[in-house]
C-alpha atoms as a PDB file:
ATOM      1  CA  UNK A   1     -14.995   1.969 -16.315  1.00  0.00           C
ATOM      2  CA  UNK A   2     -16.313   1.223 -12.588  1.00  0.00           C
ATOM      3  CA  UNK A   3     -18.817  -1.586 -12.231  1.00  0.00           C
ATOM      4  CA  UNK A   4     -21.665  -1.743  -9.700  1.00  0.00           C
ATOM      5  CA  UNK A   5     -21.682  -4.881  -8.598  1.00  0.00           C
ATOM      6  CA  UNK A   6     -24.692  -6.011  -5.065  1.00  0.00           C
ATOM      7  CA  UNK A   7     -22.506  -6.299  -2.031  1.00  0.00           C
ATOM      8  CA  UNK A   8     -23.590  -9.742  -1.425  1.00  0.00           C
ATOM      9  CA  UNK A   9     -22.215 -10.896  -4.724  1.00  0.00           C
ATOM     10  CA  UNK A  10     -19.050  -9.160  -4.051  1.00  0.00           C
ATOM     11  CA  UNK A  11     -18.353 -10.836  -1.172  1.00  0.00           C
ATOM     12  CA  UNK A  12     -19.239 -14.815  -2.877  1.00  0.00           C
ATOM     13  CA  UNK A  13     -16.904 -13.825  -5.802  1.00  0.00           C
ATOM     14  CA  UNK A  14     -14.017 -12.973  -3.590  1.00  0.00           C
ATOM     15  CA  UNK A  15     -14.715 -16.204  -1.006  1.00  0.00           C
ATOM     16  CA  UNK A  16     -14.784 -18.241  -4.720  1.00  0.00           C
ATOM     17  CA  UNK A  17     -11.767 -16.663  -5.595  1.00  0.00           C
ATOM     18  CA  UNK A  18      -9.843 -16.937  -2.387  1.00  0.00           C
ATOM     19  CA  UNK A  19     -10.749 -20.749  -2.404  1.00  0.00           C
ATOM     20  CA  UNK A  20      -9.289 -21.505  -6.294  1.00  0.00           C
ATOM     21  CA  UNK A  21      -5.941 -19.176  -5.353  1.00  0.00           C
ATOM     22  CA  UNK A  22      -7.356 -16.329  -8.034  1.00  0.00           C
ATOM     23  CA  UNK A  23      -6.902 -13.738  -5.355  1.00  0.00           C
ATOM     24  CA  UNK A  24      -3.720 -12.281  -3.262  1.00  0.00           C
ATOM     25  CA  UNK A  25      -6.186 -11.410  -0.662  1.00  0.00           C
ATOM     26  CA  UNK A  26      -8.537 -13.058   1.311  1.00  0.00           C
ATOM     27  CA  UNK A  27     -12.372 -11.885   1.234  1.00  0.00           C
ATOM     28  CA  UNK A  28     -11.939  -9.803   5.054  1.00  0.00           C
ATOM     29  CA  UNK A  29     -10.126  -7.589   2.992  1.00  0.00           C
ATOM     30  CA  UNK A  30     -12.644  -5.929   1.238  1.00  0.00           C
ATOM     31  CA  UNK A  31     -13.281  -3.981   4.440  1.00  0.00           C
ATOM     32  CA  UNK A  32     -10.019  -2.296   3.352  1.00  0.00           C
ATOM     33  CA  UNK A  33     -11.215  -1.361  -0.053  1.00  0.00           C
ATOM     34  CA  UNK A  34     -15.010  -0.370   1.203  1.00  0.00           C
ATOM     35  CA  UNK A  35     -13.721   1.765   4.146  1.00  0.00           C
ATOM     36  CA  UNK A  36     -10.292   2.817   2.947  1.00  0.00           C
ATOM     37  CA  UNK A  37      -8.574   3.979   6.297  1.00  0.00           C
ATOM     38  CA  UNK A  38      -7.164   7.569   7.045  1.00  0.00           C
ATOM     39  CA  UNK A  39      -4.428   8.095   9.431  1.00  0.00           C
ATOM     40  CA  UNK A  40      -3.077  11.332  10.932  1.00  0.00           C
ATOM     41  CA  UNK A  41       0.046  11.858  13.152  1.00  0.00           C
ATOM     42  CA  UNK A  42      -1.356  14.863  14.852  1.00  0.00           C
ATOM     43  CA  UNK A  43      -1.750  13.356  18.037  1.00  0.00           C
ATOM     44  CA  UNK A  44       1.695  11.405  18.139  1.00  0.00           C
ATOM     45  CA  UNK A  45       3.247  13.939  16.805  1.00  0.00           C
ATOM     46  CA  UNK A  46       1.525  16.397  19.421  1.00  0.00           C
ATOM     47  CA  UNK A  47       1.865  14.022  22.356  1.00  0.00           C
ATOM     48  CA  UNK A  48       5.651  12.749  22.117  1.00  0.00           C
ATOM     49  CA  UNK A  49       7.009  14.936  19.433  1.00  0.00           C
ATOM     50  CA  UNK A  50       7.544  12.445  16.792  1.00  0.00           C
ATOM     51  CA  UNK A  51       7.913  13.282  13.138  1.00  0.00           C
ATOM     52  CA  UNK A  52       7.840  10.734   9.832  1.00  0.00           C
ATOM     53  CA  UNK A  53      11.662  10.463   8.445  1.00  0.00           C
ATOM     54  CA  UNK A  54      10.082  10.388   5.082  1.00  0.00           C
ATOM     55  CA  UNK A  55       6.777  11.736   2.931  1.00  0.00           C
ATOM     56  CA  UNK A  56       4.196   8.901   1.946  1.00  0.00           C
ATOM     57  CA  UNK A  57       5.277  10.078  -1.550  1.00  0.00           C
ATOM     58  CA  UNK A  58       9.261   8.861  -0.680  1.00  0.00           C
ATOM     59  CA  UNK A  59       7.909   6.024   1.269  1.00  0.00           C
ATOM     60  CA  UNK A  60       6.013   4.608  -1.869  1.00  0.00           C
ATOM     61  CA  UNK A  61       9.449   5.437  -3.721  1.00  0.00           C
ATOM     62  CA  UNK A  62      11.384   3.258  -2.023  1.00  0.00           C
ATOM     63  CA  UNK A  63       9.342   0.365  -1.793  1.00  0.00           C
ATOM     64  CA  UNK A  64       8.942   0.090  -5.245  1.00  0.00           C
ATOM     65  CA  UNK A  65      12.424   0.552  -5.974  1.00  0.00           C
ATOM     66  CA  UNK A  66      13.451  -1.913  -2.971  1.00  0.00           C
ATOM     67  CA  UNK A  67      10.969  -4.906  -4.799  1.00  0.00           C
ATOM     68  CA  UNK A  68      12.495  -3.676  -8.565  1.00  0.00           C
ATOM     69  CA  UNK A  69       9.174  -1.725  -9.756  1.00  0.00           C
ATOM     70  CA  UNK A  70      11.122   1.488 -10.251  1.00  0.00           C
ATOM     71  CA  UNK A  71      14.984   2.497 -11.446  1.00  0.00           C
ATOM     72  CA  UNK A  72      17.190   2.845  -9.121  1.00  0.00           C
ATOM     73  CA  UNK A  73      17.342   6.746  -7.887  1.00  0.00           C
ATOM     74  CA  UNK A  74      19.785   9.389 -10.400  1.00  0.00           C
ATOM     75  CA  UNK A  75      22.438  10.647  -8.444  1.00  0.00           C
ATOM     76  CA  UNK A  76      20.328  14.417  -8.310  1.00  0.00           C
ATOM     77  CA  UNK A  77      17.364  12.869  -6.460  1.00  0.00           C
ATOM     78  CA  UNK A  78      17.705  14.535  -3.352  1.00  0.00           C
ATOM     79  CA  UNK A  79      16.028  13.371  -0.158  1.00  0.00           C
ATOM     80  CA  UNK A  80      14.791   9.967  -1.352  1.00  0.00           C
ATOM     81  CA  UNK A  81      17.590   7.118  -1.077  1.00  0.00           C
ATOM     82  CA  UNK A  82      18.490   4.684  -2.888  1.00  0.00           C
ATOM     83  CA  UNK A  83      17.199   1.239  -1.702  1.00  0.00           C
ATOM     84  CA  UNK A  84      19.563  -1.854  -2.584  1.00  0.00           C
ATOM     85  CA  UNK A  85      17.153  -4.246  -4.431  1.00  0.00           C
ATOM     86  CA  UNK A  86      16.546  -7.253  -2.377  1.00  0.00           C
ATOM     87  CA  UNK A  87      17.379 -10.983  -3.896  1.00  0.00           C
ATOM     88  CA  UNK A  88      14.654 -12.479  -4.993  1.00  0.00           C
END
């Protein structure tokens, strides 16, 4: 279930948490979370022709398989390949 919680408090609760190492992310971040961004390729794509090699979909794909989240790929995935795992 989502929580309301004041802004103000927000923003002391992640500054406490940065400051005891609770939290991957420093407080600034919660602009991120607030104000999610939205990106478009449009205009690169319209102004030098550029196109994305893969979907955000594959992308996610094979950065969770490249940090071990997800199996490696069946031989029938087509279009998404198979990242070697990095050594941890």
């Amino acid at each position: 279930p989502r929580r309301r919680i004041p802004l103000r408090a927000m923003w002391r609760l992640a500054g406490l948490m940065w400051k005891l190492r609770q939290s991957e992310t420093p407080p600034g971040n919660l602009h991120f979370a607030i104000n999610p961004w939205l990106v478009s390729y449009e205009k690169l794509k319209r102004e030098t022709g550029w196109r994305p090699s893969y979907t955000s979909r594959e992308t996610f794909v094979i950065t969770m398989r490249a940090h071990g989240r997800l199996a490696a790929a069946p031989a029938s995935a087509a279009g998404v390949p198979d990242v070697p795992v990095a050594a941890a």
